[in-house]
C-alpha atoms as a PDB file:
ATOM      1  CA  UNK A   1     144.839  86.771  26.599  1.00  0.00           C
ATOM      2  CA  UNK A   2     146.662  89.101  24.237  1.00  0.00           C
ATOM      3  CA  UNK A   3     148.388  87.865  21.164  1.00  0.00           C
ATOM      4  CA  UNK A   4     151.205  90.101  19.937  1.00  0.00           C
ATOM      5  CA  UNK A   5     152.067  89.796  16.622  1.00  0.00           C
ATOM      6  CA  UNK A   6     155.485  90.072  15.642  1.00  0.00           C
ATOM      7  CA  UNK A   7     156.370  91.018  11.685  1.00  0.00           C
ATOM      8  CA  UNK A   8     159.584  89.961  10.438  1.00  0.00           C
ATOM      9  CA  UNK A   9     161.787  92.581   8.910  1.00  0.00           C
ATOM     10  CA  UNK A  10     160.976  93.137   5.105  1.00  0.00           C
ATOM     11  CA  UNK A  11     164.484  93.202   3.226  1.00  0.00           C
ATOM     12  CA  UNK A  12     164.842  95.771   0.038  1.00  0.00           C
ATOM     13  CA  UNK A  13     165.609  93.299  -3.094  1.00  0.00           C
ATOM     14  CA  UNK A  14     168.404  95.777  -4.314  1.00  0.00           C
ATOM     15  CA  UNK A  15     167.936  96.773  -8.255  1.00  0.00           C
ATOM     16  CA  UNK A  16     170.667  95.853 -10.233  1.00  0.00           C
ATOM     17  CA  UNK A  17     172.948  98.250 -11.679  1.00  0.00           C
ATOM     18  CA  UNK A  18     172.698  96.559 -14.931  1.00  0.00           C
ATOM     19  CA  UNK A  19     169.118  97.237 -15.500  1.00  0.00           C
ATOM     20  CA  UNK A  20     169.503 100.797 -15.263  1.00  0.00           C
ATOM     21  CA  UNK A  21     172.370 100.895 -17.510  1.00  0.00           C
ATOM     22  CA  UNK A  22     170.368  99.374 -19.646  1.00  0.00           C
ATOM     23  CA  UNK A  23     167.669 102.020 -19.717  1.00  0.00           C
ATOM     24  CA  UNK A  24     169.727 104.587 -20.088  1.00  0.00           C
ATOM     25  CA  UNK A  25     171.766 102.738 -23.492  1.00  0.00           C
ATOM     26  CA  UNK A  26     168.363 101.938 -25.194  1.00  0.00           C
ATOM     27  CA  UNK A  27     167.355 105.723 -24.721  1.00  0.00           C
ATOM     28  CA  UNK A  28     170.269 106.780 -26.005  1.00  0.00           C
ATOM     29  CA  UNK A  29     170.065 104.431 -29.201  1.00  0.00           C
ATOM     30  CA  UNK A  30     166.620 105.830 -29.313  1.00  0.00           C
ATOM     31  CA  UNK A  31     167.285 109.287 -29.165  1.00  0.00           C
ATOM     32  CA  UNK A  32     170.208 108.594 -31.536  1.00  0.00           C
ATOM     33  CA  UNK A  33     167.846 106.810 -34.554  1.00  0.00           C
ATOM     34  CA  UNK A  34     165.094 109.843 -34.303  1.00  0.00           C
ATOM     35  CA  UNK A  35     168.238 112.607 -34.209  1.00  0.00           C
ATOM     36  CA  UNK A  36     168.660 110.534 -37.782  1.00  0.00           C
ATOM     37  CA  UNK A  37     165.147 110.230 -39.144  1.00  0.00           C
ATOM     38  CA  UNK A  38     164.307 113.895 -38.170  1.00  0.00           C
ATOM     39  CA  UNK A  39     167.165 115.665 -39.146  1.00  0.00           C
ATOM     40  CA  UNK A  40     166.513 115.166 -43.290  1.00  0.00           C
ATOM     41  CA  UNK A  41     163.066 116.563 -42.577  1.00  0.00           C
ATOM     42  CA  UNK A  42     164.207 119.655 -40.846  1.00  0.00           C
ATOM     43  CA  UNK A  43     166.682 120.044 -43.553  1.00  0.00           C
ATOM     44  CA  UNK A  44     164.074 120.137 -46.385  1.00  0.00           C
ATOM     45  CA  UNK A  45     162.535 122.606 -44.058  1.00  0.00           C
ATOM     46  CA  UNK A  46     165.090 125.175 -43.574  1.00  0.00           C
ATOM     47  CA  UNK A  47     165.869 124.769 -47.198  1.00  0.00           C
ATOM     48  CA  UNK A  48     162.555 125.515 -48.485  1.00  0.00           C
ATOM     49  CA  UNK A  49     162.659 128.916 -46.807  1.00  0.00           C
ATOM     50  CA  UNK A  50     166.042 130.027 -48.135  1.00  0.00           C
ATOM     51  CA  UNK A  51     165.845 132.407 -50.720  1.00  0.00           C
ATOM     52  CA  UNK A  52     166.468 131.644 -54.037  1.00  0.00           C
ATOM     53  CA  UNK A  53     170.058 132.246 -54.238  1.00  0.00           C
ATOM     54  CA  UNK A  54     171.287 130.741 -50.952  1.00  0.00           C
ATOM     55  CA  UNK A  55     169.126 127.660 -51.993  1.00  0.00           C
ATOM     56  CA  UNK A  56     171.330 126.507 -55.331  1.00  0.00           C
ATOM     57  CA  UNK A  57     174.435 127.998 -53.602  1.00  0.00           C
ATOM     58  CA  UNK A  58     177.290 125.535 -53.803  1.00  0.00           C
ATOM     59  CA  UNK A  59     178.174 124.255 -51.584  1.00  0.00           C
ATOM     60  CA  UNK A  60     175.003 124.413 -49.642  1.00  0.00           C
ATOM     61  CA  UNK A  61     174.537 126.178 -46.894  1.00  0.00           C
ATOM     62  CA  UNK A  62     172.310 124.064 -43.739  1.00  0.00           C
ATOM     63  CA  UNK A  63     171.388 126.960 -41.522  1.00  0.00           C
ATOM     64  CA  UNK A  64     169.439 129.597 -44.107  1.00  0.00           C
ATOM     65  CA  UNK A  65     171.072 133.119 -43.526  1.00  0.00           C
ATOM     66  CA  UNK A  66     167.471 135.020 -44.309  1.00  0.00           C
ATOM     67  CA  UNK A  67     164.246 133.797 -44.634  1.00  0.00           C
ATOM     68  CA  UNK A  68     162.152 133.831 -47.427  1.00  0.00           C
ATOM     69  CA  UNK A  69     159.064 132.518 -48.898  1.00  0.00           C
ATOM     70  CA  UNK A  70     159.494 132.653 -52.558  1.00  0.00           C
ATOM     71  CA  UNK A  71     159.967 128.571 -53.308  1.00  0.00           C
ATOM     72  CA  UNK A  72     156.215 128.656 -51.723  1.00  0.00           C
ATOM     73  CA  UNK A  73     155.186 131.129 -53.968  1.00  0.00           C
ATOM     74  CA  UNK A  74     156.828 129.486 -57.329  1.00  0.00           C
ATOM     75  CA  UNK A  75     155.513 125.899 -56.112  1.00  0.00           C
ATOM     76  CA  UNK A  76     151.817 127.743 -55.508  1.00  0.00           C
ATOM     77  CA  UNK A  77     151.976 128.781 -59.468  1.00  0.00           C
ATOM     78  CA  UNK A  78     153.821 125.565 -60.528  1.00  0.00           C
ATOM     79  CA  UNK A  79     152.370 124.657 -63.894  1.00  0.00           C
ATOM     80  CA  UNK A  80     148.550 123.775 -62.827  1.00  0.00           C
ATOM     81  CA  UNK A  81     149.563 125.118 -59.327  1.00  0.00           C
ATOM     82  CA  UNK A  82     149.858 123.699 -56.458  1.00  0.00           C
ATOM     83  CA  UNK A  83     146.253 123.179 -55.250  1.00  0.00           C
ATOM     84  CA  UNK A  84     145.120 121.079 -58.026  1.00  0.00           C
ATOM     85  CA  UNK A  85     147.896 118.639 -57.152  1.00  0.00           C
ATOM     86  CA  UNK A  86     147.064 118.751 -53.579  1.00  0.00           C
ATOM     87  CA  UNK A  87     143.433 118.138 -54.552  1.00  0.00           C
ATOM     88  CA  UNK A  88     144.500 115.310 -56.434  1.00  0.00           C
ATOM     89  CA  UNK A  89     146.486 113.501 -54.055  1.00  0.00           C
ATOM     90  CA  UNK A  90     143.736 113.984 -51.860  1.00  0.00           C
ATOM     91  CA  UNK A  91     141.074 112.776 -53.747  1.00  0.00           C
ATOM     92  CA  UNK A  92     143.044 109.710 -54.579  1.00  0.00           C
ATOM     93  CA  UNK A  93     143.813 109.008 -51.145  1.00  0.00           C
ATOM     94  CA  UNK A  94     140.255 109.055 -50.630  1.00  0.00           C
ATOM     95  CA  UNK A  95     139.248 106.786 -53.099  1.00  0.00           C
ATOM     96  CA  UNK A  96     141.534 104.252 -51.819  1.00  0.00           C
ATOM     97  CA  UNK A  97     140.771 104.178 -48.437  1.00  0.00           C
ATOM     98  CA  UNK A  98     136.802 103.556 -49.359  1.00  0.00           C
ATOM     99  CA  UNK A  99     137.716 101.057 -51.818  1.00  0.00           C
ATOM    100  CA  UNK A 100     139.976  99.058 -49.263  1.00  0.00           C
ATOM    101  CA  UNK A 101     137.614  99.312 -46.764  1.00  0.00           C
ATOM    102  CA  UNK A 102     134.212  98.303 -48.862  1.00  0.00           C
ATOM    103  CA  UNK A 103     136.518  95.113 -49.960  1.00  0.00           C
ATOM    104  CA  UNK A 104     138.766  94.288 -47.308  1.00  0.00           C
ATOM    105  CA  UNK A 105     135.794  94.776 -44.427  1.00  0.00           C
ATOM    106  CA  UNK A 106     133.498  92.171 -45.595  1.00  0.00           C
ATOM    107  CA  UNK A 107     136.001  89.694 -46.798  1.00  0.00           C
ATOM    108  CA  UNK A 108     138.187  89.776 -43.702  1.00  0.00           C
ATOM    109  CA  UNK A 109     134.672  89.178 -41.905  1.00  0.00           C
ATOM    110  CA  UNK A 110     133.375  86.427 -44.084  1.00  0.00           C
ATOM    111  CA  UNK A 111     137.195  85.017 -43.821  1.00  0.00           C
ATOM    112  CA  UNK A 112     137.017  84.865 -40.032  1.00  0.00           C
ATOM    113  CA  UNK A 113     133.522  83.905 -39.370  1.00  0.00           C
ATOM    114  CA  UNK A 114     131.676  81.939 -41.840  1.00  0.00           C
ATOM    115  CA  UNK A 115     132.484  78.547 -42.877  1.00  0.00           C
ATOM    116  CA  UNK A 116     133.973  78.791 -46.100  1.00  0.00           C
ATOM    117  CA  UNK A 117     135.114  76.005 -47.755  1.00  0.00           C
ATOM    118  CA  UNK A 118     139.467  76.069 -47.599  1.00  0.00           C
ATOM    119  CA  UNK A 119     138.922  79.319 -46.012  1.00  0.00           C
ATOM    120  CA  UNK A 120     142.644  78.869 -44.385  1.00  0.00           C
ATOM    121  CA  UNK A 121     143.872  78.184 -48.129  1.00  0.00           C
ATOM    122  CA  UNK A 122     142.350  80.857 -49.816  1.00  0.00           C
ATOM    123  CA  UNK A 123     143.399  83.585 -46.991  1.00  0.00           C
ATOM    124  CA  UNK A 124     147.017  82.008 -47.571  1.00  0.00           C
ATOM    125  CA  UNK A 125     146.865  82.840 -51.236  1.00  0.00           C
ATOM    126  CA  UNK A 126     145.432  86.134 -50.588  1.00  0.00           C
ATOM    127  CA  UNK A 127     148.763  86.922 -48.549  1.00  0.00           C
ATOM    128  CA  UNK A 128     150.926  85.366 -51.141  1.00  0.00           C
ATOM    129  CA  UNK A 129     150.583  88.679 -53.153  1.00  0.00           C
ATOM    130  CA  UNK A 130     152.471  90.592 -50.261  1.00  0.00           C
ATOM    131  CA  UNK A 131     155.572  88.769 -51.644  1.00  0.00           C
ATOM    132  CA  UNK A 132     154.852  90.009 -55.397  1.00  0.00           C
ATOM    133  CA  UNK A 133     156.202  93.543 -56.224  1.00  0.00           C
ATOM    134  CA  UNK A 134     153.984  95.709 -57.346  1.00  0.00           C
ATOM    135  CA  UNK A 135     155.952  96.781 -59.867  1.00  0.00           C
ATOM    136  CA  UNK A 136     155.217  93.724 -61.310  1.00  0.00           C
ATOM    137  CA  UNK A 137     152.251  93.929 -62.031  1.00  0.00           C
ATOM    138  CA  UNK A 138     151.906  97.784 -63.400  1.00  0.00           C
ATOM    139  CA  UNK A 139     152.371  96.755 -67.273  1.00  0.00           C
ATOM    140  CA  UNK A 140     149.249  94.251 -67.278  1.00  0.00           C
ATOM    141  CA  UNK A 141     147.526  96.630 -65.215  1.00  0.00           C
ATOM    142  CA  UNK A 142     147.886  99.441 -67.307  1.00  0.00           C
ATOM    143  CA  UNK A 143     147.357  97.655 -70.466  1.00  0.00           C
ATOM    144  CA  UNK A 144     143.844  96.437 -68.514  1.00  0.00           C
ATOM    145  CA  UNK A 145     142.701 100.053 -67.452  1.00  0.00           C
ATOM    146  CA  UNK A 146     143.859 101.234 -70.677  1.00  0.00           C
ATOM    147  CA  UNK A 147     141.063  98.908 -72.235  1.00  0.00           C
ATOM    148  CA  UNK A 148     138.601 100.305 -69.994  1.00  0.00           C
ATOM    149  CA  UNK A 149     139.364 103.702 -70.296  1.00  0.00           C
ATOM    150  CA  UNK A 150     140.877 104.084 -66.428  1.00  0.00           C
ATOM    151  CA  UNK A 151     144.135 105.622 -67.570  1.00  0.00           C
ATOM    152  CA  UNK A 152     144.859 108.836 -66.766  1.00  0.00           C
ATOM    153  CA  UNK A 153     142.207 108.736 -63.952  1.00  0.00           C
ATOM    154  CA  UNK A 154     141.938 108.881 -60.342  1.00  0.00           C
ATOM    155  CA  UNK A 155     139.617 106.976 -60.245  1.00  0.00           C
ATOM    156  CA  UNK A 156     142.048 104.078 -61.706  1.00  0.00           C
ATOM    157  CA  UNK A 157     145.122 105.110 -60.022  1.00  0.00           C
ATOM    158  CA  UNK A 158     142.517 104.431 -56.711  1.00  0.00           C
ATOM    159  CA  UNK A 159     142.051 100.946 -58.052  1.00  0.00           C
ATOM    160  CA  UNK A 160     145.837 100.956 -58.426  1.00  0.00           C
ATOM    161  CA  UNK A 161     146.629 101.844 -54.828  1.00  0.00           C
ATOM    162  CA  UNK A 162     143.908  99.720 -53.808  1.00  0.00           C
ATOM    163  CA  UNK A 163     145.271  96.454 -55.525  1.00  0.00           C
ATOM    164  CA  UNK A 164     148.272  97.467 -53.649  1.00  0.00           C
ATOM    165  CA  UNK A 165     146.831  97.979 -50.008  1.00  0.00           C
ATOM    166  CA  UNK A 166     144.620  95.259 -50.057  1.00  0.00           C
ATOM    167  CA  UNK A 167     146.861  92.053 -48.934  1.00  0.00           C
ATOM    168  CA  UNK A 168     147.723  93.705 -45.688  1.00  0.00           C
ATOM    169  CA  UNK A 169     144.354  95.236 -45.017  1.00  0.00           C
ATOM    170  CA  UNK A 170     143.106  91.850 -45.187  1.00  0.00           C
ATOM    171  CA  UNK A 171     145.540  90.122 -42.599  1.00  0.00           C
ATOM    172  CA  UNK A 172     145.091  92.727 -40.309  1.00  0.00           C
ATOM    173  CA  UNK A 173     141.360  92.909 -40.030  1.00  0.00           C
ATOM    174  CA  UNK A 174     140.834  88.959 -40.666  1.00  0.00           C
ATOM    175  CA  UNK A 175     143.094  88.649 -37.376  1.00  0.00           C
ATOM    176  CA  UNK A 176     141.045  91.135 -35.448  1.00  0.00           C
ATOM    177  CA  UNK A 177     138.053  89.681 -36.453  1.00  0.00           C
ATOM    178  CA  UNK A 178     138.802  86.532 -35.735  1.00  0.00           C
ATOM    179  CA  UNK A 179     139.929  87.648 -32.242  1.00  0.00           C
ATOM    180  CA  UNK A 180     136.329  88.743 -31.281  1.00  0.00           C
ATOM    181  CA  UNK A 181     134.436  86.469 -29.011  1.00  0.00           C
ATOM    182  CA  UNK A 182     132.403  83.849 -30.577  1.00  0.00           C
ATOM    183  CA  UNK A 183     130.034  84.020 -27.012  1.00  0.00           C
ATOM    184  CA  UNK A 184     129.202  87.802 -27.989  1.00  0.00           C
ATOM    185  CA  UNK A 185     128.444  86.655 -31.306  1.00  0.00           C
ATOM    186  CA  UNK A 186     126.410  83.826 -30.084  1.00  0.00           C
ATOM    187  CA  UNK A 187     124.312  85.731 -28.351  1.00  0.00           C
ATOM    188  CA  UNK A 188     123.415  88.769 -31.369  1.00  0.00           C
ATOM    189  CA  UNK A 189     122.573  85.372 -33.392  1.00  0.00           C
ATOM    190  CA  UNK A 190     119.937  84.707 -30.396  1.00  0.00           C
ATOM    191  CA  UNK A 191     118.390  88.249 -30.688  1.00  0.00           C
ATOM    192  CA  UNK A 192     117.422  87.938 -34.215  1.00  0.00           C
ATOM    193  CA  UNK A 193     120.427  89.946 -35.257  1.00  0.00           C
ATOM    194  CA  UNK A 194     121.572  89.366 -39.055  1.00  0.00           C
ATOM    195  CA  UNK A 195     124.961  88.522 -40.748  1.00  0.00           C
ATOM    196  CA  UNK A 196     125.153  92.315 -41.571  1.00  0.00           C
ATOM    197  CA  UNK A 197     123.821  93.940 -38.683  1.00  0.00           C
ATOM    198  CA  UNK A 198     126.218  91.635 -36.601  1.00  0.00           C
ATOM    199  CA  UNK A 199     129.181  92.866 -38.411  1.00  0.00           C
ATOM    200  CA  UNK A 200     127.901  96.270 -37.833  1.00  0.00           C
ATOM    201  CA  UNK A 201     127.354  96.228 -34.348  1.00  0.00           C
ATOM    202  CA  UNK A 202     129.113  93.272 -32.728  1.00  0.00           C
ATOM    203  CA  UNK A 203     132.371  93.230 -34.677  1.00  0.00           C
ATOM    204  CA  UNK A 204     133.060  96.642 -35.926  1.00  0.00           C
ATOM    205  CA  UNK A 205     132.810  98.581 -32.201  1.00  0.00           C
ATOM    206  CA  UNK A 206     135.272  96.748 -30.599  1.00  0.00           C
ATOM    207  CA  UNK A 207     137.892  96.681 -33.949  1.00  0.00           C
ATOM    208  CA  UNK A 208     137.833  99.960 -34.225  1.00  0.00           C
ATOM    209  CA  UNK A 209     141.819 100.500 -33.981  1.00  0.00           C
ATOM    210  CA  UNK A 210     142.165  97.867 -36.644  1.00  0.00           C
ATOM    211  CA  UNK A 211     140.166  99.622 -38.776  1.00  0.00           C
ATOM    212  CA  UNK A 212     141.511 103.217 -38.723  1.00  0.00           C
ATOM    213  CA  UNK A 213     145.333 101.225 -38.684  1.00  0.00           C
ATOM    214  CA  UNK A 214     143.946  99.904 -42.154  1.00  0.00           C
ATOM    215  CA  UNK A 215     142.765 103.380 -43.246  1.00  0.00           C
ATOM    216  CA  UNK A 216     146.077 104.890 -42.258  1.00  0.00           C
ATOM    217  CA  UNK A 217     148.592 102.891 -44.340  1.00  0.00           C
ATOM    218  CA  UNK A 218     146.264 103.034 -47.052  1.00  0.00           C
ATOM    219  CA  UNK A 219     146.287 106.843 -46.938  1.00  0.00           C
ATOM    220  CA  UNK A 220     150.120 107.057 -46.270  1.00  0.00           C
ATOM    221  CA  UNK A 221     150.510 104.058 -49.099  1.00  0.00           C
ATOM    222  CA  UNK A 222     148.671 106.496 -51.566  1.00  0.00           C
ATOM    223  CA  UNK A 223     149.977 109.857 -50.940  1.00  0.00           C
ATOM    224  CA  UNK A 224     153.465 108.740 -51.292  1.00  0.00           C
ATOM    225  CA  UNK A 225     152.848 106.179 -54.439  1.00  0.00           C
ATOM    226  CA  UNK A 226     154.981 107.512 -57.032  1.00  0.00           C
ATOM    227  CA  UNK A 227     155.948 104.921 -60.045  1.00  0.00           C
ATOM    228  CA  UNK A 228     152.200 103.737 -60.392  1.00  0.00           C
ATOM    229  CA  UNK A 229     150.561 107.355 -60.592  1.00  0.00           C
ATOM    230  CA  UNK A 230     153.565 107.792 -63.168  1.00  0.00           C
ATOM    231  CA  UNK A 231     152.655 105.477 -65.607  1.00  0.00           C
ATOM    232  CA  UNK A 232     148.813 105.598 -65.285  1.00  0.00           C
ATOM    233  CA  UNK A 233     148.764 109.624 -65.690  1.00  0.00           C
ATOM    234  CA  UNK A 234     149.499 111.261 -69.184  1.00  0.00           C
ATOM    235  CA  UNK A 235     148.013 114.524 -68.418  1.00  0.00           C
ATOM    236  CA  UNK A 236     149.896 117.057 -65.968  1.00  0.00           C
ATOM    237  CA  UNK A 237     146.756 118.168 -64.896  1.00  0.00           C
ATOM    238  CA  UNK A 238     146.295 114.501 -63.677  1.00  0.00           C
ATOM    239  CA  UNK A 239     149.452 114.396 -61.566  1.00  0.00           C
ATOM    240  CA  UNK A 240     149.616 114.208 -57.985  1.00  0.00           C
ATOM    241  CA  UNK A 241     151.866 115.720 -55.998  1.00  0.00           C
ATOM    242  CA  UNK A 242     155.096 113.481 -55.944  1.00  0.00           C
ATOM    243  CA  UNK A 243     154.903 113.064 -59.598  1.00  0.00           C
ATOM    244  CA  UNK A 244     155.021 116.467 -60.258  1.00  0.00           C
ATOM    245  CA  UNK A 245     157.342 116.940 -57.468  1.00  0.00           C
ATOM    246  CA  UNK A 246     159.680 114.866 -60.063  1.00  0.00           C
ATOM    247  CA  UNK A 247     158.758 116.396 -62.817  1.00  0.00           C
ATOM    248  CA  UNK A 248     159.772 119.884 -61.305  1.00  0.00           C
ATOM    249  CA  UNK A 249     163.241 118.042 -60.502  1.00  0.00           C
ATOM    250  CA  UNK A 250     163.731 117.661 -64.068  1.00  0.00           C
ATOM    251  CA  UNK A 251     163.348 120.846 -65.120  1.00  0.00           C
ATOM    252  CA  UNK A 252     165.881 123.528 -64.880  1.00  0.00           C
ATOM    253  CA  UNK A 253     166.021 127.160 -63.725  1.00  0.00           C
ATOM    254  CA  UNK A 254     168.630 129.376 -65.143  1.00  0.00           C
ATOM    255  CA  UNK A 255     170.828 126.285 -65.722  1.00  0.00           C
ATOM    256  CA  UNK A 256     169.721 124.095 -62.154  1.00  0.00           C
ATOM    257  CA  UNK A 257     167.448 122.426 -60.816  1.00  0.00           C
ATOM    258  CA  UNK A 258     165.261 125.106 -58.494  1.00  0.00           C
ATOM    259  CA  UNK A 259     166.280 123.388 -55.091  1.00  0.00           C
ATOM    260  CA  UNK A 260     164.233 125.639 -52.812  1.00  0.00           C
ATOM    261  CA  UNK A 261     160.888 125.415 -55.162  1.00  0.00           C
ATOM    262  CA  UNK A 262     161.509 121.461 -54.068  1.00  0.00           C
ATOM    263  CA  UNK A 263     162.348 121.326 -50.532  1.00  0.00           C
ATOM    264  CA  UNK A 264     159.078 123.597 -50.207  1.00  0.00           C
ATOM    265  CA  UNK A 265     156.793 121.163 -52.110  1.00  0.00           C
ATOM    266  CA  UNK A 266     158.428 118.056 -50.295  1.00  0.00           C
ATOM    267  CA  UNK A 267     157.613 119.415 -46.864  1.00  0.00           C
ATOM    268  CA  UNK A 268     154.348 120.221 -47.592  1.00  0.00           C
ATOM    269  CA  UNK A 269     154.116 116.163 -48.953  1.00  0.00           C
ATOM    270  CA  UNK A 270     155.446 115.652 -45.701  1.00  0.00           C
ATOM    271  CA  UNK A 271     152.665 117.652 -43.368  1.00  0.00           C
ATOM    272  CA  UNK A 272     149.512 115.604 -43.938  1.00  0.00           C
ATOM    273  CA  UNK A 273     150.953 112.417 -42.940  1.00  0.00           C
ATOM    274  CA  UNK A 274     152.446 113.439 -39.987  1.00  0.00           C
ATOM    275  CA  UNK A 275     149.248 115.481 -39.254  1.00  0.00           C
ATOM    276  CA  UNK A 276     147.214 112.056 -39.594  1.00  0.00           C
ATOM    277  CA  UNK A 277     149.361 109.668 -38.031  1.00  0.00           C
ATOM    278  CA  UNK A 278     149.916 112.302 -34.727  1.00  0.00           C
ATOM    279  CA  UNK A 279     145.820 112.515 -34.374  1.00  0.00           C
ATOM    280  CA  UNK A 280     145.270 108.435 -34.839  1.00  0.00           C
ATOM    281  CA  UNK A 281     148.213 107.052 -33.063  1.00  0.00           C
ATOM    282  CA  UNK A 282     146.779 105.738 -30.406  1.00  0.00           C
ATOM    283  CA  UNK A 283     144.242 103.697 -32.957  1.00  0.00           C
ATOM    284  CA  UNK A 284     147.139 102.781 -34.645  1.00  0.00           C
ATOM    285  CA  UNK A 285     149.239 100.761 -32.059  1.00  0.00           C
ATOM    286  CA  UNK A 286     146.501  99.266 -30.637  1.00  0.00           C
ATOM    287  CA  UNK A 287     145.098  98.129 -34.323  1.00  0.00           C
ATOM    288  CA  UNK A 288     148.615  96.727 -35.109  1.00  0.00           C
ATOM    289  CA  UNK A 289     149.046  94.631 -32.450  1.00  0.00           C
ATOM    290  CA  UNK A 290     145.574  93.385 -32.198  1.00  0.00           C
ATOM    291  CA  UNK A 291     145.676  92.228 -36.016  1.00  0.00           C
ATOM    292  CA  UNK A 292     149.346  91.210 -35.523  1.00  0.00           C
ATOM    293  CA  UNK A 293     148.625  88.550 -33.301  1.00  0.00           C
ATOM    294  CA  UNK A 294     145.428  86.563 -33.078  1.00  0.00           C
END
């Protein structure tokens, strides 16, 4: 006896119209905000390779008729030249990403983990300071460091961007920690394993994104600080690199401000974060969303 089975006709669910339409507007909006964002970047990039002339020329010219690199030469001689800047902005940046992470690691773990008494409270107050400006709080802080003899260091204006950075760093990894599973945990407790080697080899695999999301806005949150290294540094050879980026704003050349000197040091500001947020991108939107939402 032979069954024959018969299959009924499978229908195509037609796609709406509307849907691709849709597609194709949010592209375009998309395309349309980074034709906005990018363009004032590849201004200041063409400008910085005008020649001197062509650069203060008024009105200003946006596609350079010759190339030259003299603004990179002037900025490479600026006052204490350019490298010692760089170095400093570097070194800065530095500072404050080991600071924020030595702080913001173990208290986002103890936060998440241990049973500390109004842990929810004191997290809660810990956040609060995302709400206070900065700005705020630079006179105290200055009169403090000043006391201690941090002014006109790096190693203070690292406390500094530190102070700033740490609020955030600490929602985002308390989040992610808290997100781990408490069975994995459970069982390193079993083995023998310690507070401190748990954190190191249970919790800090596995939050990896989180971690080099934290140590990207605090690097991008300390190269581009500005008013802070302002008022903590008294010596030029102190400044970093958008302070004296300023300062050369101030001054004049043959009656102007040198434009193209400028728009060369502002797109070499601009290359290191790019650089570092094109290699860690992938940590980085997998770190935000993982400490964004618990």
């Amino acid at each position: 006896m032979t069954a024959t089975l018969e299959r009924a006709p499978v229908r195509a669910v037609p796609r709406p119209a509307r849907t691709g339409r849709t597609g194709y507007l949010v592209a375009a909006g998309c395309i349309a905000i980074s034709t906005v964002m990018l363009l004032p970047l590849v201004y200041s990039a063409l400008a910085s390779i005008k020649p001197t002339a062509e650069a203060a020329a008024t009105p200003p010219t946006y596609l350079p008729h010759g190339v030259s690199l003299d603004s990179y030469r002037r900025l490479w001689d600026y006052q204490e030249g350019l490298l010692t800047y760089l170095g400093n902005s570097f070194g800065t940046a530095v500072l404050t990403i080991v600071l924020t992470l030595l702080l913001t690691v173990p208290a986002a773990y103890g936060l998440a983990r241990f049973p500390v008494p109004g842990r929810e409270l004191i997290f809660l107050v810990l956040l609060l300071a995302l709400i206070v400006p900065y700005q705020a709080l630079l006179t105290p802080m200055f009169l403090m460091f000043a006391r201690i003899g941090l002014t006109n260091s790096l190693i203070g204006l690292a406390v500094l961007h530190t102070t700033i950075q740490l609020p955030f760093s600490l929602y985002i990894l308390r989040n992610t920690f808290a997100a781990v599973p408490r069975e994995i945990e459970e069982a390193a407790v079993m083995d023998g394993a310690g507070s401190l080697q748990i954190l190191r080899r249970v919790f800090l695999p596995p939050t990896v994104p989180a971690v080099v999301t934290v140590t990207l806005f605090a690097f991008i949150t300390s190269w581009n600080e500005f008013l802070g290294a302002l008022v903590m540094m008294s010596s030029s050879a102190k400044f970093t690199l958008p302070v004296i980026l300023a300062t050369a704003r101030t001054e004049t050349s043959l009656g102007g401000t040198d434009w193209g000197m400028l728009q060369a040091g502002v797109t070499i500001s601009i290359i290191p974060c790019v650089l570092v947020y094109l290699l860690l991108q992938r940590y980085y939107m997998a770190g935000l969303m993982s400490g964004a939402v618990k």
